[in-house]
Protein backbone atom coordinates (compact mmCIF):
# COMPACT_ATOMS: atom_id res chain seq x y z
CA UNK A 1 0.00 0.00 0.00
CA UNK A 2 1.48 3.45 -0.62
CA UNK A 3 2.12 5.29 2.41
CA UNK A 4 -0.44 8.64 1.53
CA UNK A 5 -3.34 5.52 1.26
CA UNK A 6 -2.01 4.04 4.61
CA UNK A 7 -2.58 7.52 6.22
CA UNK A 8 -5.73 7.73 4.79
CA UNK A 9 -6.86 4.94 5.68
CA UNK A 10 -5.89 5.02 9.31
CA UNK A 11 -7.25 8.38 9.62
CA UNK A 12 -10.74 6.37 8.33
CA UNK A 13 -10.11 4.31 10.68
CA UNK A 14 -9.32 5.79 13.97
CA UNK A 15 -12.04 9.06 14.06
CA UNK A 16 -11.96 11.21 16.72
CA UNK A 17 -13.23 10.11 20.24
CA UNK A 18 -17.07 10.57 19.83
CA UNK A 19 -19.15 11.25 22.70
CA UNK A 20 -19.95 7.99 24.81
CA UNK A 21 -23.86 7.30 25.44
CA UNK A 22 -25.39 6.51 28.83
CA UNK A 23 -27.20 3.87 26.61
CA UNK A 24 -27.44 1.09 28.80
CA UNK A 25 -29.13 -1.65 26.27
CA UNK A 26 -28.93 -2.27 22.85
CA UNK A 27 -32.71 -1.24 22.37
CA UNK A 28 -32.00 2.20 24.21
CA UNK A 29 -29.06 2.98 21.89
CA UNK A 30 -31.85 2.15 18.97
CA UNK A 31 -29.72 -1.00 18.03
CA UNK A 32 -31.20 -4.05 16.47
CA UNK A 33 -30.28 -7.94 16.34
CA UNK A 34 -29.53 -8.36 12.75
CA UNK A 35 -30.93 -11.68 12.66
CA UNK A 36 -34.18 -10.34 13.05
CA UNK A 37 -34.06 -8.82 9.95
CA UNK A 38 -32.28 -11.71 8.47
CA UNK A 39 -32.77 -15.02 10.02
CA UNK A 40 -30.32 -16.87 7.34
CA UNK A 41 -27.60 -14.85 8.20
CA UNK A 42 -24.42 -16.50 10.21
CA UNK A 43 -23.18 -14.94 13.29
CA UNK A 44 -19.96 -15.96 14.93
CA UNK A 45 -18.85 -13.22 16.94
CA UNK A 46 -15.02 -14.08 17.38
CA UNK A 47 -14.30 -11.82 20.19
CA UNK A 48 -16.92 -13.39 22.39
CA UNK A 49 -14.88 -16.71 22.01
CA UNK A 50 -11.33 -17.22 22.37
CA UNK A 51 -10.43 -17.69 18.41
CA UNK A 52 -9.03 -14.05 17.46
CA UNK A 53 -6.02 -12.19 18.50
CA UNK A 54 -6.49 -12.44 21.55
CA UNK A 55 -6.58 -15.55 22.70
CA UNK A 56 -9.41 -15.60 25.30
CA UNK A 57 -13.28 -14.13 25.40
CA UNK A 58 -13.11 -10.39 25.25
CA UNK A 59 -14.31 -8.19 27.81
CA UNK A 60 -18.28 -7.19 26.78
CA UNK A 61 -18.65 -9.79 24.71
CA UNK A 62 -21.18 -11.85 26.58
CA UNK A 63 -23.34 -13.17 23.66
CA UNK A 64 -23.15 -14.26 20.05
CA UNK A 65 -25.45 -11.48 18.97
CA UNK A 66 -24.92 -8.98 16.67
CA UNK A 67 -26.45 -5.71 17.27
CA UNK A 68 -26.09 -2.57 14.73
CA UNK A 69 -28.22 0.57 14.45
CA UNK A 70 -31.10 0.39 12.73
CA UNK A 71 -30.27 1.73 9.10
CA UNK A 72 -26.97 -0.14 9.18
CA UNK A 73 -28.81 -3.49 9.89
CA UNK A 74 -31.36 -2.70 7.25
CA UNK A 75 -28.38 -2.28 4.98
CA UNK A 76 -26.67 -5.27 6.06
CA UNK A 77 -30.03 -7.46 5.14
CA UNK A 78 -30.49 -6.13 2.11
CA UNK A 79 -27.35 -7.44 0.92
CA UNK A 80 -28.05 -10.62 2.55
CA UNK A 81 -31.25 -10.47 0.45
CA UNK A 82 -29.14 -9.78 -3.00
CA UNK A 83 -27.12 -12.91 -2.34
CA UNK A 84 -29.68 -15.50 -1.90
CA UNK A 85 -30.31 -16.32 -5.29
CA UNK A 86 -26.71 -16.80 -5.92
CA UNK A 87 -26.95 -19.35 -3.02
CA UNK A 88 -23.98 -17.23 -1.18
CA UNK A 89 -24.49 -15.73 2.27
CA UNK A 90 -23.30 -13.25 4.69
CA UNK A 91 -21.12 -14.40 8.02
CA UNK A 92 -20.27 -11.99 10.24
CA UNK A 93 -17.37 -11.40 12.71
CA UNK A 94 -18.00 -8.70 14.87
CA UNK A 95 -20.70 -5.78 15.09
CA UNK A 96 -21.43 -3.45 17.92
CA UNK A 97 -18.12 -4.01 19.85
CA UNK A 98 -18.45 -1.81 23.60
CA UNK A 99 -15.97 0.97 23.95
CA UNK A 100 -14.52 -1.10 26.81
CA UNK A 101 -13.51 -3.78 24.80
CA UNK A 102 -11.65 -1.45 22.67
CA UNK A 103 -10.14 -0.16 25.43
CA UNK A 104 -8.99 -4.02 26.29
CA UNK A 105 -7.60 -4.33 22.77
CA UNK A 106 -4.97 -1.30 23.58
CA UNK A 107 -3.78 -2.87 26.93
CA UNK A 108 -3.30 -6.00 24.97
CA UNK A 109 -0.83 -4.04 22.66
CA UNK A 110 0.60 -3.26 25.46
CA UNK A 111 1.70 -6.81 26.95
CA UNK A 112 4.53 -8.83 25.75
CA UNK A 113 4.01 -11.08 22.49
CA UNK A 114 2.61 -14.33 22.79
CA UNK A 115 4.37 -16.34 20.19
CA UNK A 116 1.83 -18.78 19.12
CA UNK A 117 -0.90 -16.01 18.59
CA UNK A 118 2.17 -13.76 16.85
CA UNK A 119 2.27 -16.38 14.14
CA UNK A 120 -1.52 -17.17 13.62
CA UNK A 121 -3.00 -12.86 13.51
CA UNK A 122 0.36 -10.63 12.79
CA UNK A 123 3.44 -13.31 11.93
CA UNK A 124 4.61 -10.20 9.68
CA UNK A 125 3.90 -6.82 11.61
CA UNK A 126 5.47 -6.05 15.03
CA UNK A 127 2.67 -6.10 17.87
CA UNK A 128 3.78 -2.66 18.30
CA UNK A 129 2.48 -1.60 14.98
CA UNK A 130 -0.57 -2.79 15.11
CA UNK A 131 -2.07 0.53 16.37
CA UNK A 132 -0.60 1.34 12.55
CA UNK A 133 -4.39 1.48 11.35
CA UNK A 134 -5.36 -1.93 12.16
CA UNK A 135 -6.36 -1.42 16.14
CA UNK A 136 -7.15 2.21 17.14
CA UNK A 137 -8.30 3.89 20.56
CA UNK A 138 -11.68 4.54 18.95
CA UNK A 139 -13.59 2.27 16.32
CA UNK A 140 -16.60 2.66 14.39
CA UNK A 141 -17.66 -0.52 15.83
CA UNK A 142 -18.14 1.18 18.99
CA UNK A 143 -20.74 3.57 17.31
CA UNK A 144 -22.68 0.77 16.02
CA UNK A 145 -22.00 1.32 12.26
CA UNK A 146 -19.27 -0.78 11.45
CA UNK A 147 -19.36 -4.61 10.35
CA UNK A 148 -16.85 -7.31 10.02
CA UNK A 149 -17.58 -10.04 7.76
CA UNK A 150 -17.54 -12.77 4.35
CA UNK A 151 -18.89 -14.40 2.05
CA UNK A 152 -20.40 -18.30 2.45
CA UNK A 153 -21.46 -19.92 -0.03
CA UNK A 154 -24.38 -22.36 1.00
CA UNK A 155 -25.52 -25.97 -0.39
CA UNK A 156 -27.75 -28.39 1.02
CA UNK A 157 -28.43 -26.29 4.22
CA UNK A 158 -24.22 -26.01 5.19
CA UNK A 159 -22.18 -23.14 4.55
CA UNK A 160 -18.67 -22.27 3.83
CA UNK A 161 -16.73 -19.16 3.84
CA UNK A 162 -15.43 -18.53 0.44
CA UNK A 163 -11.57 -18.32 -0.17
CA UNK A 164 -10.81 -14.59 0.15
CA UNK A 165 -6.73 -14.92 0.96
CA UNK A 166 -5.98 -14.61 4.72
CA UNK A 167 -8.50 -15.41 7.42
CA UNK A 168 -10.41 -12.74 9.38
CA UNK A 169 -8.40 -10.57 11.74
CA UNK A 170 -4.88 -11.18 9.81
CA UNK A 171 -3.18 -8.14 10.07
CA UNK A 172 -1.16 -8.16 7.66
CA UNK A 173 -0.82 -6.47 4.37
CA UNK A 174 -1.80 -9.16 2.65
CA UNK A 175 -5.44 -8.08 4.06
CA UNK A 176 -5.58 -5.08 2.43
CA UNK A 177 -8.68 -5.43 -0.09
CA UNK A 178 -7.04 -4.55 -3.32
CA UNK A 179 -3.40 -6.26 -2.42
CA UNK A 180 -2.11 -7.46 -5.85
CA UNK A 181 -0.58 -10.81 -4.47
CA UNK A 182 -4.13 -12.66 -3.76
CA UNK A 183 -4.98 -15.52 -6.54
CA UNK A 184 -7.65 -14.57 -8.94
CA UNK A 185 -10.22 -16.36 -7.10
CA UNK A 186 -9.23 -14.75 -4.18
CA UNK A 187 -9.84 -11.28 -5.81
CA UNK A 188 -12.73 -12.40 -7.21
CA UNK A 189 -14.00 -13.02 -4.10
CA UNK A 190 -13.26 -9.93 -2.43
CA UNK A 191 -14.52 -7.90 -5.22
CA UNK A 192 -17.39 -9.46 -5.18
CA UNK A 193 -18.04 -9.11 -1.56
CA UNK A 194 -16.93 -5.15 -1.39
CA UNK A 195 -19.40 -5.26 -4.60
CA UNK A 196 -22.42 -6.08 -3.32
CA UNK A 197 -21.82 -4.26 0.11
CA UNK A 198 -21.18 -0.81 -1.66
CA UNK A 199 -24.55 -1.39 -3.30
CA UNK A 200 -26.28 -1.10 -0.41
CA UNK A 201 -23.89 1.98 0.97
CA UNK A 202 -21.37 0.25 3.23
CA UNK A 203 -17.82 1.32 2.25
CA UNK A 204 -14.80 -1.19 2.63
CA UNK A 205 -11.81 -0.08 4.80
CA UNK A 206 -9.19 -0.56 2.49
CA UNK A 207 -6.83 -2.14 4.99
CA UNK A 208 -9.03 -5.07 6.05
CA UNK A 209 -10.99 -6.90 2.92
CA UNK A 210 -13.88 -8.21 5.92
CA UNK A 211 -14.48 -4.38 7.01
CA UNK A 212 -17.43 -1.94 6.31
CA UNK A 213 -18.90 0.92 7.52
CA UNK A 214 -22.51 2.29 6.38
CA UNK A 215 -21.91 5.75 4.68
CA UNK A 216 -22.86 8.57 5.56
CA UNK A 217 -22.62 7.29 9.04
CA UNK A 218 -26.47 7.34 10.98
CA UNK A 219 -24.27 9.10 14.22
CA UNK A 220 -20.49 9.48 14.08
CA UNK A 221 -20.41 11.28 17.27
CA UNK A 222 -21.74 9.03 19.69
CA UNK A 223 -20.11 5.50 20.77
CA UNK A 224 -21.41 3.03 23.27
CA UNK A 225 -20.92 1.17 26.04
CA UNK A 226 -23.46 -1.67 27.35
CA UNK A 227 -22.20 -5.28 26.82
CA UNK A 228 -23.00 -7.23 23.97
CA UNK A 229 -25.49 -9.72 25.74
């Protein structure tokens, strides 16, 4: 990535710190469960588990339910919709995340390296760097706008996530939508994700091929806190 698009896209990434809302439920912060807009839609919340970075539950993370405000969820099932008759699907990896747990992603930075989760999320970026526009002090996740996921393509009632070049969370280069060194499948794949997001207004972050934010955003200057139960 060229360094003026790196700065760019950290500065998409890491907004300023928007004001934090006494909101103390999903339904108060006029947040909705996206699967009931979308029943068919997959939902495996990594950071509620101990498969991501890491390597244990995160702090807020208390369910496997993905809340987003209103217009953002509407978005997010339309696309859903758009993909049925191609028999692919959405799964998503993380929604509404509480400003706390962002706060718990920093002090993780913070903490020596463990070696084994080095060389599964970042074996290429120094744990330092990672605040280099792929973790920052404030996320649009936190403001309910923002939404990690794929594409799964589904048969005979199973699904499976579609090739798209590194796994969720890598952060690496590599993960950066448009990098030139994916397969053609691969890019295919991506494309075709970012394509039928930006259809229904959710913009990729160019750094991270799995992450979108609805645009314009319904309230960039108010994050919350209530865990994700």
């Amino acid at each position: 990535m060229l360094p003026a698009l790196a700065l760019l896209a950290a500065a998409a990434h890491a907004a300023g710190p928007p004001r934090l809302s006494p909101a103390a439920d999903a339904a108060a912060a006029g947040m909705v469960d996206i699967r009931t807009l979308a029943p068919d839609v997959e939902v495996d919340l990594r950071y509620a588990g101990s498969d991501n970075f890491t390597g244990a539950p995160v702090p807020g993370y208390e369910a496997n339910r993905c809340y987003l405000l209103a217009p953002v969820a509407d978005a997010v099932a339309r696309v859903q919709a758009s993909l049925r008759a191609e028999g692919l699907g959405l799964r998503i990896y993380d929604c509404y995340r509480p400003a706390h747990a962002v706060r718990s992603f920093m002090r993780w930075v913070g903490v020596p390296d463990d070696p084994a989760l080095k060389a599964r999320w970042y074996p290429n970026v120094d744990k330092a760097r990672l605040t280099d526009g792929y973790i920052a002090e404030t996320s649009g996740h936190s403001r309910g706008a923002t939404v990690d996921l794929t594409l799964v393509r589904c048969q005979d009632g199973r699904c499976a996530p579609l090739d798209m070049g590194t796994r969720f969370d890598f952060f690496d280069p590599l993960a950066h939508t448009d990098d030139p060194r994916v397969s053609a499948v691969q890019r295919a794949n991506r494309d075709r994700l970012r394509g039928a997001m930006a259809a229904q207004g959710l913009a990729n972050y160019p750094m991270e091929w799995w992450h979108f934010t609805l645009r314009p955003e319904p309230d960039p200057d108010t994050a919350y806190d209530f865990p994700v139960r």
